[in-house]
Protein backbone atom coordinates (compact mmCIF):
# COMPACT_ATOMS: atom_id res chain seq x y z
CA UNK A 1 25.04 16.75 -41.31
CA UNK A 2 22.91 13.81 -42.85
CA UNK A 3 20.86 12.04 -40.09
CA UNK A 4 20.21 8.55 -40.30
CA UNK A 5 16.98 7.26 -41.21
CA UNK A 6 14.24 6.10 -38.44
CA UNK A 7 15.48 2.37 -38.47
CA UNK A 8 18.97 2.87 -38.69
CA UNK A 9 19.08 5.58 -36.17
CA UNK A 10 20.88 3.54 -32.63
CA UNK A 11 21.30 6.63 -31.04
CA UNK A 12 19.39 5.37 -28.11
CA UNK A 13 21.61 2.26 -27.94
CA UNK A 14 24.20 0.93 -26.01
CA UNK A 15 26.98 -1.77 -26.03
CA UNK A 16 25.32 -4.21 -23.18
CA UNK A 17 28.93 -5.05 -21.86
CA UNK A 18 29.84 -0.95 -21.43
CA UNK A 19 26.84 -0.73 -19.06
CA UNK A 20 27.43 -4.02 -17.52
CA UNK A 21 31.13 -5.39 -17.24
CA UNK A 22 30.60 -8.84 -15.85
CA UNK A 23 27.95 -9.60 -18.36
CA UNK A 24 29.12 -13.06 -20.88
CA UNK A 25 27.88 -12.70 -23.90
CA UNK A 26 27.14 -15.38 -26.42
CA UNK A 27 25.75 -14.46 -29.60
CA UNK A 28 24.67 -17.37 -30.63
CA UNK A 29 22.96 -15.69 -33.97
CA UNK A 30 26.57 -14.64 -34.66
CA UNK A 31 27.90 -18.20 -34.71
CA UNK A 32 26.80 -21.44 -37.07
CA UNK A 33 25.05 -22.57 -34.20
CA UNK A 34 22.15 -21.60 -33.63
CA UNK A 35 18.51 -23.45 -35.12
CA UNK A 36 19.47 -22.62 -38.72
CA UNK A 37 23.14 -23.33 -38.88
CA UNK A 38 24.87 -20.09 -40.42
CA UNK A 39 25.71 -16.84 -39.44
CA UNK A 40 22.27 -14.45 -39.31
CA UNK A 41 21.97 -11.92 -41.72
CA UNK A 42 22.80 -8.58 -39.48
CA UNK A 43 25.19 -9.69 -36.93
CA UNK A 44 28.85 -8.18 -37.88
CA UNK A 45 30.29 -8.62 -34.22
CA UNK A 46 29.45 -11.18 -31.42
CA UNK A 47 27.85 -8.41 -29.09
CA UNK A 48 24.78 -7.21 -27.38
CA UNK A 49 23.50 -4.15 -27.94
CA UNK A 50 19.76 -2.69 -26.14
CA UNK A 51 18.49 0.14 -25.46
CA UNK A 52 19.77 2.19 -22.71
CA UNK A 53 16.40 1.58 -20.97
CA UNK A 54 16.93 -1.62 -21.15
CA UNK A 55 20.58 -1.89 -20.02
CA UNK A 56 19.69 0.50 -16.86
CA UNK A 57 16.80 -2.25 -16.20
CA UNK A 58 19.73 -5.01 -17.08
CA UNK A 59 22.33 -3.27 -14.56
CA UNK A 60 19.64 -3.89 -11.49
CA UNK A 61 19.30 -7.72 -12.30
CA UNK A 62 22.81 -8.22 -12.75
CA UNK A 63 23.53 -6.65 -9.22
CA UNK A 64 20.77 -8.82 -7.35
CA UNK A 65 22.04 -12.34 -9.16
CA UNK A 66 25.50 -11.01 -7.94
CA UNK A 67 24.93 -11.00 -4.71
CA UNK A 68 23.61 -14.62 -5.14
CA UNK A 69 25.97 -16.20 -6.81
CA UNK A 70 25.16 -15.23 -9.89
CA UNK A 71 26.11 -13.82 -14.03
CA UNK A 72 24.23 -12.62 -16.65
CA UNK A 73 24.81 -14.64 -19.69
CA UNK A 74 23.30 -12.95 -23.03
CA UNK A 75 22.34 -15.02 -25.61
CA UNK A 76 20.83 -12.45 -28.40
CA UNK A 77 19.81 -8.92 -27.54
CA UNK A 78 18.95 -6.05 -29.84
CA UNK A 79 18.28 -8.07 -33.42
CA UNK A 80 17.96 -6.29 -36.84
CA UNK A 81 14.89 -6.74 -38.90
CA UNK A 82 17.47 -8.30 -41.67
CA UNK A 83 18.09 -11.07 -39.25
CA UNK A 84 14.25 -11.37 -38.91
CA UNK A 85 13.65 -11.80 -42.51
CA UNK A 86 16.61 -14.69 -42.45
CA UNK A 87 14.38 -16.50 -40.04
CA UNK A 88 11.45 -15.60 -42.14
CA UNK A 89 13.03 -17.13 -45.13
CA UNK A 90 14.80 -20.14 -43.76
CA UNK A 91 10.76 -21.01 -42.41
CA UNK A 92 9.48 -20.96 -45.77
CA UNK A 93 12.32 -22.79 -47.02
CA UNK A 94 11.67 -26.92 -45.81
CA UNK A 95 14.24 -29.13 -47.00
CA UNK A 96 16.69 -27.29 -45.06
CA UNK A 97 17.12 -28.64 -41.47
CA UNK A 98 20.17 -29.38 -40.45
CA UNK A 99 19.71 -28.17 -37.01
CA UNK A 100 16.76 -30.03 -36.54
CA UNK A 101 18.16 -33.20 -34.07
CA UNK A 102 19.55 -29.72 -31.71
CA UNK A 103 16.86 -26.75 -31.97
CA UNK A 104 13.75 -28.66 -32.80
CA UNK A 105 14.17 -32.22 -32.25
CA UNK A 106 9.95 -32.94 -31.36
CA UNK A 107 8.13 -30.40 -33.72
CA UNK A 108 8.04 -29.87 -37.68
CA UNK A 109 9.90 -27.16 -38.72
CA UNK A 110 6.57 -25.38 -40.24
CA UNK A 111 5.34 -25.28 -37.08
CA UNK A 112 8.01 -22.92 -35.40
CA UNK A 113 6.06 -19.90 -36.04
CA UNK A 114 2.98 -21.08 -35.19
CA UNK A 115 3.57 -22.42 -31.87
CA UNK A 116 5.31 -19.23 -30.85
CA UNK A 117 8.84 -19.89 -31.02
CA UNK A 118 9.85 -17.37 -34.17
CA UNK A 119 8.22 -14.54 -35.19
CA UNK A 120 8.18 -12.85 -38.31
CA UNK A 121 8.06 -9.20 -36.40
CA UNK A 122 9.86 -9.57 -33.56
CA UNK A 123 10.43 -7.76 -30.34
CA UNK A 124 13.91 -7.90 -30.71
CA UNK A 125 13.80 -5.36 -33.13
CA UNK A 126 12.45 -2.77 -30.93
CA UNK A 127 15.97 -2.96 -28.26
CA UNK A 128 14.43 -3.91 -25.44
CA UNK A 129 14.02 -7.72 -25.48
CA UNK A 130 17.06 -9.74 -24.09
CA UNK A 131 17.79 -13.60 -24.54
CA UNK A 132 19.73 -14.72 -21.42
CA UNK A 133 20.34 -17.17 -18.48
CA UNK A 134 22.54 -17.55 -15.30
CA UNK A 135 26.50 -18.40 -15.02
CA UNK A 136 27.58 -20.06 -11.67
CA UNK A 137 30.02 -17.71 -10.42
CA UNK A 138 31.33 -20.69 -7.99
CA UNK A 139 31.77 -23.16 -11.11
CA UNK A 140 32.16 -20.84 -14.09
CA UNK A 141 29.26 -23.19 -15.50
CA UNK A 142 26.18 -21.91 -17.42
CA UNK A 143 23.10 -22.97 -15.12
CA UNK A 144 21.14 -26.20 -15.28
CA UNK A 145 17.41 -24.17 -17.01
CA UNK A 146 16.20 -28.03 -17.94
CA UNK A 147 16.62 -26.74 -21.42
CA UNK A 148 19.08 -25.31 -23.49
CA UNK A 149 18.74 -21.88 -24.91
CA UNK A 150 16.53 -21.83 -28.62
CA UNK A 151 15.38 -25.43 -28.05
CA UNK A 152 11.75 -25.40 -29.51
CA UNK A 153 9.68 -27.42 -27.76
CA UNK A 154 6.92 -27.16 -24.11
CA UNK A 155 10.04 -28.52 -21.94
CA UNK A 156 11.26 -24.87 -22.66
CA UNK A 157 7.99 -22.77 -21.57
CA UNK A 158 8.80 -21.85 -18.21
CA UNK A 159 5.35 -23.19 -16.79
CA UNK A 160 6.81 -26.60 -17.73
CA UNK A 161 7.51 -28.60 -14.54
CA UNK A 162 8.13 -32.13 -15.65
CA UNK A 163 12.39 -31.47 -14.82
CA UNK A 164 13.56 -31.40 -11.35
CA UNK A 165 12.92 -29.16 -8.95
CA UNK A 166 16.19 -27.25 -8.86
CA UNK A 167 15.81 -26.60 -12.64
CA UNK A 168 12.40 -24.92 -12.37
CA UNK A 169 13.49 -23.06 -9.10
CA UNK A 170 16.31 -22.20 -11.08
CA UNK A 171 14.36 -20.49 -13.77
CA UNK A 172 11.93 -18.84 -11.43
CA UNK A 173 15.05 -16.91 -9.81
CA UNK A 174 15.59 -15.61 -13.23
CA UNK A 175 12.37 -14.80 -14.07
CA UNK A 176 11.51 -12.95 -10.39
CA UNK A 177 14.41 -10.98 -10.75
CA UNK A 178 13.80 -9.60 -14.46
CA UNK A 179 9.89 -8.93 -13.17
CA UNK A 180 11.74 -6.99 -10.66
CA UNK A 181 13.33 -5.29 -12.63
CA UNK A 182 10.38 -4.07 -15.12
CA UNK A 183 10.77 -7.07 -17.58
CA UNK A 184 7.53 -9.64 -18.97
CA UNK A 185 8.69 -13.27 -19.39
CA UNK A 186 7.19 -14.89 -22.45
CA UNK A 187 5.48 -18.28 -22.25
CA UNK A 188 6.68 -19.94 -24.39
CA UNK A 189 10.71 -19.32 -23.52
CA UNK A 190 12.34 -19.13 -20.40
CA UNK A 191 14.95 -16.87 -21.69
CA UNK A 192 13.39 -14.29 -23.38
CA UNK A 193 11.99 -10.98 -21.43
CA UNK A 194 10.77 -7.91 -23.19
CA UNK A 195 11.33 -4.73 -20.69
CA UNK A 196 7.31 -3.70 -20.09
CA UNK A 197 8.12 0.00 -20.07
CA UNK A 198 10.06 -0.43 -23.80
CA UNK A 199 11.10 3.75 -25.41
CA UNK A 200 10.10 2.06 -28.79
CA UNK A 201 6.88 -0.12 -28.86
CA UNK A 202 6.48 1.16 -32.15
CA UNK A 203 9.24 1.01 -33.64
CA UNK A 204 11.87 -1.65 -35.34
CA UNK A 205 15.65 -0.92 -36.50
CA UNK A 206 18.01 -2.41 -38.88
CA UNK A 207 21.16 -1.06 -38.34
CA UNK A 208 23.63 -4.42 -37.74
CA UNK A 209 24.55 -5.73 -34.38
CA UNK A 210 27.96 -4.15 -34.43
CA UNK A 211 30.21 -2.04 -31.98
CA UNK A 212 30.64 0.69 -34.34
CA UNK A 213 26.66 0.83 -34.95
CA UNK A 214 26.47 2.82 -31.37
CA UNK A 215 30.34 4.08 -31.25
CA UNK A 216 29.83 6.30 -34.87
């Protein structure tokens, strides 16, 4: 039996939504919209895949939201380095910015990678970072974060506290309950988290963001 090299090896992974029924998923990086405006190299299906550490971490948030009112919505999970080198590309390219008046409205598109919002290796790749926010289980409607998910800019570091009150007290109930949970915020997006105790710090994989990627 031929076994799969190092990076395309997802034995460790999971389908987020096997571990975690109520979960929504979005994939945004499966859709056109998202801050370049196609369909990113690597994403065959519009799921969330992780680590298994990081769904077992995932499965303790989503019960303490519950109880609160509260659903995991998933935004980008697990992410292929081929998706990486899209952004990669698309950065180098400039006359291409479409997106621009939606994703990054207040900075120049050269500056995305500098000021921390894309990176050209990213923890992503490893499984155990996670894109997300809350759904109102009372209203069925994605929670007010002050910002909308991928919006570059310092209204969406979560030290930003020029919104109102219940939007910041909105994101720190998030961001408690992934600490909680073993997972470090990053400063300069309120909805990414990178599970501290991570099986592959070392490591990136670039099998595609696909059911049958874990199910073979």
């Amino acid at each position: 039996m031929k076994h799969p090299s190092p990076e395309m090896d997802a034995s460790d992974f999971v389908l987020l939504g096997d571990f975690i029924p109520s979960v929504v998923q979005e994939i945004r990086y499966y859709s056109t919209y998202n801050f370049i405006g196609d369909r990113i190299d690597g994403y065959e299906e519009p799921v969330a895949l992780c680590t298994r550490e990081c769904a077992r971490a995932l499965k303790g948030v989503a019960a303490e939201l519950a109880a609160q009112g509260y659903r995991l919505k998933i935004f980008d999970a697990y992410r292929p380095t081929t998706a990486v080198k899209h952004f990669v590309l698309w950065g180098i390219e400039e006359t291409d910015q479409r997106m621009k008046e939606y994703f990054y409205p207040d900075i120049d598109k050269t500056d995305t990678f500098r000021l921390g919002y894309i990176a050209a290796r990213s923890a992503h790749s490893r499984g155990s970072a996670v894109d997300l926010t809350l759904l109102d289980m009372a209203t069925g409607r994605e929670v007010d974060m002050g910002s909308p998910f991928d919006l570059f800019g310092e209204v969406s570091h979560p030290s930003y506290t020029a919104i109102t009150d219940e939007q910041y007290q909105m994101r720190m109930l998030l961001q408690k309950a992934m600490v909680r949970s073993g997972f470090e915020p990053y400063e300069c997006e309120w909805w990414h988290f990178t599970l501290a105790d991570e099986p592959f710090p070392d490591r990136s994989f670039a099998f595609p963001v696909s059911s049958s990627s874990v199910r073979a």
